[in-house]
C-alpha atoms as a PDB file:
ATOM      1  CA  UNK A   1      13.931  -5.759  19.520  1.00  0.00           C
ATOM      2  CA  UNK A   2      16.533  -5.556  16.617  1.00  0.00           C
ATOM      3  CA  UNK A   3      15.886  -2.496  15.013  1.00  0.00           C
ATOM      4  CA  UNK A   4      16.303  -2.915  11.078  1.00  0.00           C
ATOM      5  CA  UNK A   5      14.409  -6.035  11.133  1.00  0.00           C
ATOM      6  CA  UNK A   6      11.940  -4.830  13.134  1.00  0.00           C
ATOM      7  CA  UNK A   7      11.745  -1.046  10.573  1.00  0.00           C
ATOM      8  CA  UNK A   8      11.963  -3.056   7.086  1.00  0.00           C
ATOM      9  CA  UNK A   9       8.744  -5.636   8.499  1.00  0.00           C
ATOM     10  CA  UNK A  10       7.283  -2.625  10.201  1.00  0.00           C
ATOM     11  CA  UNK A  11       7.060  -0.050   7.390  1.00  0.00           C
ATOM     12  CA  UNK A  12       7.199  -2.773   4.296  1.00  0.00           C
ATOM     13  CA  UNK A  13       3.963  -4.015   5.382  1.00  0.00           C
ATOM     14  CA  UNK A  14       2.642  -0.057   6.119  1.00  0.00           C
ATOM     15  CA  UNK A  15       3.908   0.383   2.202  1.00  0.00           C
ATOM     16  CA  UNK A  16       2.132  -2.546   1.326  1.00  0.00           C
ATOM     17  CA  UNK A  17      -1.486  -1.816   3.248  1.00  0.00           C
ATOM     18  CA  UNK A  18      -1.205   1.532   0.952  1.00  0.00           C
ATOM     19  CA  UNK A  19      -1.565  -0.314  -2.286  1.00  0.00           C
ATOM     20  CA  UNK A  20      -3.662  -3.245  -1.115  1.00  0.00           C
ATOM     21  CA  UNK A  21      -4.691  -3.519   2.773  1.00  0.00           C
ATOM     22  CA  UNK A  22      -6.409  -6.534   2.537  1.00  0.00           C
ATOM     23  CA  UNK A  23      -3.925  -8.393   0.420  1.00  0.00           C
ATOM     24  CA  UNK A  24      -1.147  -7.198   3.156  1.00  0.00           C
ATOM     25  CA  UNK A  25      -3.386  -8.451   6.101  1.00  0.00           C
ATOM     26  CA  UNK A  26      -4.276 -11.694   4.471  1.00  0.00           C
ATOM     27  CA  UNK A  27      -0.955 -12.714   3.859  1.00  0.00           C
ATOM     28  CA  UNK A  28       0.399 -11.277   7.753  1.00  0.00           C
ATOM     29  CA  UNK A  29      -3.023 -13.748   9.157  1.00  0.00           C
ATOM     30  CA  UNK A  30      -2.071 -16.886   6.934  1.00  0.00           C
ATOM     31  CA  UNK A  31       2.086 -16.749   7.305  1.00  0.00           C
ATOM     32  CA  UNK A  32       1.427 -16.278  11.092  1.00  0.00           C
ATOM     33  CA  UNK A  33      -1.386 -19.081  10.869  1.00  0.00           C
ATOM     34  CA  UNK A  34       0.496 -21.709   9.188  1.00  0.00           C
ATOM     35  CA  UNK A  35       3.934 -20.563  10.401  1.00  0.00           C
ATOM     36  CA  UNK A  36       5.551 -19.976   7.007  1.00  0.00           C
ATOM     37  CA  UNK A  37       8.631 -18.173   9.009  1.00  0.00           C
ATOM     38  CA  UNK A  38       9.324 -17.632  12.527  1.00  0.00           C
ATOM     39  CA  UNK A  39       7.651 -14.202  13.213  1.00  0.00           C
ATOM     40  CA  UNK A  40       7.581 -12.248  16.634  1.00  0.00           C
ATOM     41  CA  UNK A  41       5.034 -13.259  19.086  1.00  0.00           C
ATOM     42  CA  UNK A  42       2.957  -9.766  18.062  1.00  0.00           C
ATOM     43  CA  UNK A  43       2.242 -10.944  14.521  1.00  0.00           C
ATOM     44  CA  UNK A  44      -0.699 -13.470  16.399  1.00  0.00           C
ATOM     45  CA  UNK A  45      -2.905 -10.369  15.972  1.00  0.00           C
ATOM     46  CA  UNK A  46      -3.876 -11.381  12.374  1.00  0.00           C
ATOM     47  CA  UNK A  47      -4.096 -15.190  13.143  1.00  0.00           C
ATOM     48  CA  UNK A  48      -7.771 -14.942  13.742  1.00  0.00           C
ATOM     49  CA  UNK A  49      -9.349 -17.394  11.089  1.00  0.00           C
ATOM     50  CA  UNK A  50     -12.174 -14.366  11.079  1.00  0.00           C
ATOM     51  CA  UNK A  51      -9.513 -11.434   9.844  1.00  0.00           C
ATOM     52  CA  UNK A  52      -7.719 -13.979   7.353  1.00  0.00           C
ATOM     53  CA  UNK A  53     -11.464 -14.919   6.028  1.00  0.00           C
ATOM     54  CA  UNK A  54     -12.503 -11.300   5.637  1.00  0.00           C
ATOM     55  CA  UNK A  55      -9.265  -9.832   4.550  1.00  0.00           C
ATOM     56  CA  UNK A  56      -9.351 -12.879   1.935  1.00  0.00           C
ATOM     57  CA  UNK A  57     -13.206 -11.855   0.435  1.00  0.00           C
ATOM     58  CA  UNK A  58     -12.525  -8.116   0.567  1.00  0.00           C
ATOM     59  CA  UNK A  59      -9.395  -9.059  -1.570  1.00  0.00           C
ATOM     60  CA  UNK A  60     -11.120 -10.509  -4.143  1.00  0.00           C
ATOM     61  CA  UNK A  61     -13.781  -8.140  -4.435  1.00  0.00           C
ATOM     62  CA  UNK A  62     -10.759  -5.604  -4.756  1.00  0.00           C
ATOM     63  CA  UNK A  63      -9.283  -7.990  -6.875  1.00  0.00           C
ATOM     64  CA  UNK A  64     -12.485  -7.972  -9.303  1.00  0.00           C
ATOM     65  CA  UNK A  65     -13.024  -3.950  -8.743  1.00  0.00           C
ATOM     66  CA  UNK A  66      -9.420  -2.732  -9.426  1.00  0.00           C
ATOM     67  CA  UNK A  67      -9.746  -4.229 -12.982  1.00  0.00           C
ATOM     68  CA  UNK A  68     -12.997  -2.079 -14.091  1.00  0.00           C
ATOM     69  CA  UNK A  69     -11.680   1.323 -15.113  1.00  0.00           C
ATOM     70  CA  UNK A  70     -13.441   4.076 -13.663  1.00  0.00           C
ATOM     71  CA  UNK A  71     -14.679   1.495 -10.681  1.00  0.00           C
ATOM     72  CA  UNK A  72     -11.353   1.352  -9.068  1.00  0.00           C
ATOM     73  CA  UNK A  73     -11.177   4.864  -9.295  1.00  0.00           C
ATOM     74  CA  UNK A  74     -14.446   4.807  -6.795  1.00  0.00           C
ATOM     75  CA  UNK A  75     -13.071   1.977  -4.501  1.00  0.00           C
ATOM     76  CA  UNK A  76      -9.694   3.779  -4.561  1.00  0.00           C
ATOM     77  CA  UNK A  77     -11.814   7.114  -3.372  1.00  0.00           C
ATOM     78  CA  UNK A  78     -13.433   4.929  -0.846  1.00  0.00           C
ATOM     79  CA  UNK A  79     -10.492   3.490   0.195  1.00  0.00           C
ATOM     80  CA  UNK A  80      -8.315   6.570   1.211  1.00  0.00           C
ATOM     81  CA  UNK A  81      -8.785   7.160   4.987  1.00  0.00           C
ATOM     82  CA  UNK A  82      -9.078   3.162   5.201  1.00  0.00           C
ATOM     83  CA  UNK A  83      -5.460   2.255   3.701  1.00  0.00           C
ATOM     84  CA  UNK A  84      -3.528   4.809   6.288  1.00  0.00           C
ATOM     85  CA  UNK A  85      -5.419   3.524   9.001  1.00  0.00           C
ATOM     86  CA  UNK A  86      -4.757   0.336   8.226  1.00  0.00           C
ATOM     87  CA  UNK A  87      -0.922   1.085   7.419  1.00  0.00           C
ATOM     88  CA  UNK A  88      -1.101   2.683  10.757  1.00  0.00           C
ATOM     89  CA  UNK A  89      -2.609  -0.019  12.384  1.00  0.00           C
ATOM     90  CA  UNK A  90      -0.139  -2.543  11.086  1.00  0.00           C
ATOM     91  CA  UNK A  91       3.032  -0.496  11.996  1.00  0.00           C
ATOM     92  CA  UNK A  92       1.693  -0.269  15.496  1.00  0.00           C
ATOM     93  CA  UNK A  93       0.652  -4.191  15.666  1.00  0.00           C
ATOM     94  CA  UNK A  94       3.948  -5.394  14.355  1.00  0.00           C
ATOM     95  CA  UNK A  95       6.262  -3.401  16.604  1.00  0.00           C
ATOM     96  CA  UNK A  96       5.361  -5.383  19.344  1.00  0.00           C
ATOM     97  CA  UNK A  97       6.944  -4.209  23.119  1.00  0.00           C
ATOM     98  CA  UNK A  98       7.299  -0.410  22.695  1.00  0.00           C
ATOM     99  CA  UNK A  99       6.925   2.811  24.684  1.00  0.00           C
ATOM    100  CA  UNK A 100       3.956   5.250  23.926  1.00  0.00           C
ATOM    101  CA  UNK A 101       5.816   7.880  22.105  1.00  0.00           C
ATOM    102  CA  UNK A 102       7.602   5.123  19.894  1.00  0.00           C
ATOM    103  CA  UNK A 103       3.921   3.558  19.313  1.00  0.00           C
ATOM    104  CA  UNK A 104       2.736   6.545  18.522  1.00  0.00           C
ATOM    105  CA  UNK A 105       6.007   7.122  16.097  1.00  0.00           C
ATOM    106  CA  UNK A 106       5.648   4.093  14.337  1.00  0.00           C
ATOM    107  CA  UNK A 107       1.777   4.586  13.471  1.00  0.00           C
ATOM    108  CA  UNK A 108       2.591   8.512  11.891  1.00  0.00           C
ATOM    109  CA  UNK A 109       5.377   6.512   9.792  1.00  0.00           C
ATOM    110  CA  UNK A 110       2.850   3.777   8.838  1.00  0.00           C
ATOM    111  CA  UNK A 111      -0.328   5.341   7.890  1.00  0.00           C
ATOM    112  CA  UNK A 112       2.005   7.893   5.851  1.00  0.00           C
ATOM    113  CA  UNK A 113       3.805   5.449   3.776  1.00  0.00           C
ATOM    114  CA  UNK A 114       0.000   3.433   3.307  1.00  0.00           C
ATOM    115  CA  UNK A 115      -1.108   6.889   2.090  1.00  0.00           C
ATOM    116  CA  UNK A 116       2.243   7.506   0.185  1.00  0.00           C
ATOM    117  CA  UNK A 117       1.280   4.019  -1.654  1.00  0.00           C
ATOM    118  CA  UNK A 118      -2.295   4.755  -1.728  1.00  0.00           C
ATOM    119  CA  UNK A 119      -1.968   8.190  -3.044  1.00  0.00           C
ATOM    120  CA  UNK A 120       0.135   7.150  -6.088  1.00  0.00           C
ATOM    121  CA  UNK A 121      -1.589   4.177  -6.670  1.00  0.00           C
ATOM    122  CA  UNK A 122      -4.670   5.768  -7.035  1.00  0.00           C
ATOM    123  CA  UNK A 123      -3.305   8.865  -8.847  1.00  0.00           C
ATOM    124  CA  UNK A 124      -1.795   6.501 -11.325  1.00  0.00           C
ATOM    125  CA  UNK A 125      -4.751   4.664 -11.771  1.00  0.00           C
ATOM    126  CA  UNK A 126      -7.009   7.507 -12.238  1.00  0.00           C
ATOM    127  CA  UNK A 127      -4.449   9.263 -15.037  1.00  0.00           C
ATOM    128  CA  UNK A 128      -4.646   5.826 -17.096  1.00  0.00           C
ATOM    129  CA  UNK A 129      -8.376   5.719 -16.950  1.00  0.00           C
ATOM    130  CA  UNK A 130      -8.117   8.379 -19.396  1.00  0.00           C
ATOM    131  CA  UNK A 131      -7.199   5.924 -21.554  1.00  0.00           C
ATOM    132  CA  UNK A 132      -9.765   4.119 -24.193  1.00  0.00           C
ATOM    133  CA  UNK A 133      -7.904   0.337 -23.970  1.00  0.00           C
ATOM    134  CA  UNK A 134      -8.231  -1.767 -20.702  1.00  0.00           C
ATOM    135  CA  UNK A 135      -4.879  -3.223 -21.207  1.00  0.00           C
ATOM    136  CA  UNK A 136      -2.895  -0.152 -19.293  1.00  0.00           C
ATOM    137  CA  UNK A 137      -5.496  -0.398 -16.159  1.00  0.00           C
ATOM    138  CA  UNK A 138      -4.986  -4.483 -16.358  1.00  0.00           C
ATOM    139  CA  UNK A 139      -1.392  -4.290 -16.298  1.00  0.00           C
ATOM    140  CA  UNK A 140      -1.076  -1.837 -13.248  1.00  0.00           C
ATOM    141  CA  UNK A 141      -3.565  -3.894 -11.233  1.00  0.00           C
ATOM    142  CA  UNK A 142      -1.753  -7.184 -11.589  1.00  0.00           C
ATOM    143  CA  UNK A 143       1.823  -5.191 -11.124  1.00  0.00           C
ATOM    144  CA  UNK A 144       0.326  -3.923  -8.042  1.00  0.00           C
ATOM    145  CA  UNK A 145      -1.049  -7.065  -6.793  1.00  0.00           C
ATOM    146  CA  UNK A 146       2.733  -8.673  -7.443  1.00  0.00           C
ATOM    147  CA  UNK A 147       3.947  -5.194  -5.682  1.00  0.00           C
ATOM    148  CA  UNK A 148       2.264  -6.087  -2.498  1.00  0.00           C
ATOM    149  CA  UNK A 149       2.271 -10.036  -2.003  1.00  0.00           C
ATOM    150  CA  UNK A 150       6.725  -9.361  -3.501  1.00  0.00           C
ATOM    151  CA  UNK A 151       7.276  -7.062  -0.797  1.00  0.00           C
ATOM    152  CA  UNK A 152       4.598  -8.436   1.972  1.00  0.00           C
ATOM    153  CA  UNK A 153       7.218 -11.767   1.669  1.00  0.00           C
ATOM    154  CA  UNK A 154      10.433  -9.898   1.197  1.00  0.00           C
ATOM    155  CA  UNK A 155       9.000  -8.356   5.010  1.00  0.00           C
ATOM    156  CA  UNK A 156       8.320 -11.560   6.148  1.00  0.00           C
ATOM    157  CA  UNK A 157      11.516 -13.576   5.123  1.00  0.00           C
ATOM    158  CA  UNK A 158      14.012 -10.969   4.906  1.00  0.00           C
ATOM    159  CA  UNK A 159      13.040  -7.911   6.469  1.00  0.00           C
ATOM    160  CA  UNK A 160      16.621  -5.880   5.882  1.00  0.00           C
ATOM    161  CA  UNK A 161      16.045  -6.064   2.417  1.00  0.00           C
ATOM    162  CA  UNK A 162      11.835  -5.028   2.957  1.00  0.00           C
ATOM    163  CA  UNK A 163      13.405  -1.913   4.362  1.00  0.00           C
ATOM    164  CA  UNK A 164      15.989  -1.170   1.435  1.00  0.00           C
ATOM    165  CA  UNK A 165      12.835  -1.460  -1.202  1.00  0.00           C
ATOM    166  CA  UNK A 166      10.584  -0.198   1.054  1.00  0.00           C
ATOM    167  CA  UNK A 167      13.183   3.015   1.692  1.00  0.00           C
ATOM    168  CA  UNK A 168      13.376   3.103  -2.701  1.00  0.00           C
ATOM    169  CA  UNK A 169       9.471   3.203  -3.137  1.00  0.00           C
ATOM    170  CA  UNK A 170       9.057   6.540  -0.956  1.00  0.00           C
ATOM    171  CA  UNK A 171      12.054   7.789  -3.238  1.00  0.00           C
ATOM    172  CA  UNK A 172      10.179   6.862  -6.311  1.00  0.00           C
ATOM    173  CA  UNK A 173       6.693   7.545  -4.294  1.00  0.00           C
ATOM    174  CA  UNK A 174       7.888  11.406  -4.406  1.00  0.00           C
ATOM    175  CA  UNK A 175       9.219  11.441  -7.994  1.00  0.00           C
ATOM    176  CA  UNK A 176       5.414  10.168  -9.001  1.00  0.00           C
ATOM    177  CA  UNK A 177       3.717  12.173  -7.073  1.00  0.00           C
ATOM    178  CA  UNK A 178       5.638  15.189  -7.953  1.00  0.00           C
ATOM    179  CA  UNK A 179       4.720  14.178 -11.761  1.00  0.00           C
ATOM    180  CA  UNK A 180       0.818  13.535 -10.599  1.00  0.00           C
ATOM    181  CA  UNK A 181       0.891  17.243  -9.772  1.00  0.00           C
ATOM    182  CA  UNK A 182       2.147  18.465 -13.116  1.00  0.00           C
ATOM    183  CA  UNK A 183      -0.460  16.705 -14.639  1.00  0.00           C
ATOM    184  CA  UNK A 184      -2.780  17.685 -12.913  1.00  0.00           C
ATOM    185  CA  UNK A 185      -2.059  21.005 -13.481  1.00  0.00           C
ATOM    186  CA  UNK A 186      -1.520  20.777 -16.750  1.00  0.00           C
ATOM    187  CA  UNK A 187      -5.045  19.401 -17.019  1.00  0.00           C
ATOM    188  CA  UNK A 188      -6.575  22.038 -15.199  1.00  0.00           C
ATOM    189  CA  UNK A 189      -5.149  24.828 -16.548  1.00  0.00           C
ATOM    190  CA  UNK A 190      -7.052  27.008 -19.017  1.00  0.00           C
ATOM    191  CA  UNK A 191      -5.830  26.513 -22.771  1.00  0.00           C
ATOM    192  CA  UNK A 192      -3.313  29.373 -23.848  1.00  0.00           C
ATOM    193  CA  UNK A 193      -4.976  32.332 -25.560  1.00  0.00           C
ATOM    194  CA  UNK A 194      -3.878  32.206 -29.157  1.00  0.00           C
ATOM    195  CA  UNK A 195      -1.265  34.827 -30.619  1.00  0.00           C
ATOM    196  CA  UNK A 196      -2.516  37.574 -32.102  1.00  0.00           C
ATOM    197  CA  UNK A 197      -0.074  39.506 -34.666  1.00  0.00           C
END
């Protein structure tokens, strides 16, 4: 097993299943499928016509929800045990030959960059809801969607580099969340009392 190869397809795709898990498995089923690059022999998990078919439907309905403001706020909601498991699930499927404890490694470090990605996808999304035009909402969903199939074939054809992006998302991951908190507590907080002199 080369190791960088193995981390930037490994935790790219994790990264990826946080922001859209069905897009992620769809596109692991169908380059496996119709051999778009020469992938491990553990990547056959998602050639089953049956997971590229259903991945492929519950991406378009995703598709179709995630541009409704205030719906992909719900599907994000209902989405946020599914993404980390899936992130999990993918780290562990696409490390192929390993020992328990490095199994078990590799599925904490996937399912918490999916809910990393998931987290500050949905915390984004939910902040520009606030906002009366669609156009915001419309713009994040497609620069997601671009987000996830970019890095889900960065992973596949040059996994070194998956792992350098992969490696700057959690960087910027942090920095966003760190400003979804502010807001957050900015909008929560009760208004200042007025001065009195």
């Amino acid at each position: 097993m080369e190791l960088l190869p193995t981390l930037g397809r490994t935790l790219g795709f994790s990264l990826a299943a946080g922001v859209n898990l069905y897009a992620t498995v769809a596109m692991l089923g169908l380059a496996t499928r119709l051999e778009w690059v020469d992938l491990p022999p553990q990547f056959r998990v998602f050639d089953n016509p049956w997971i590229i078919g259903a991945a492929l439907v519950l991406y378009v309905v995703e598709f179709v929800a995630d541009k409704v403001p205030w719906v992909d706020t719900i599907w994000d909601t209902a989405h946020t045990l599914v993404r980390p498991l899936g992130g999990a699930l993918i780290a562990v499927s696409t490390l192929g030959e390993a020992s328990p404890w490095i199994q078990g490694l590799a599925a904490i470090l996937g399912g918490t960059l999916a809910a990393g990605g998931h987290l500050t996808k949905a915390g984004t999304r939910a902040a520009v809801n606030v906002s009366p035009e669609p156009f915001t909402n419309w713009g994040l969903s497609v620069a997601g969607d671009v987000f996830v199939l970019g890095l889900s074939v960065l992973a596949l054809k040059y996994p070194v580099a998956a792992l350098v992006v992969t490696l700057g998302c959690v960087l910027a991951i942090l920095l966003v969340l760190r400003w979804l908190v502010r807001w957050i507590r900015r909008a929560v907080a009760p208004p200042a009392e007025p001065l009195r002199g």
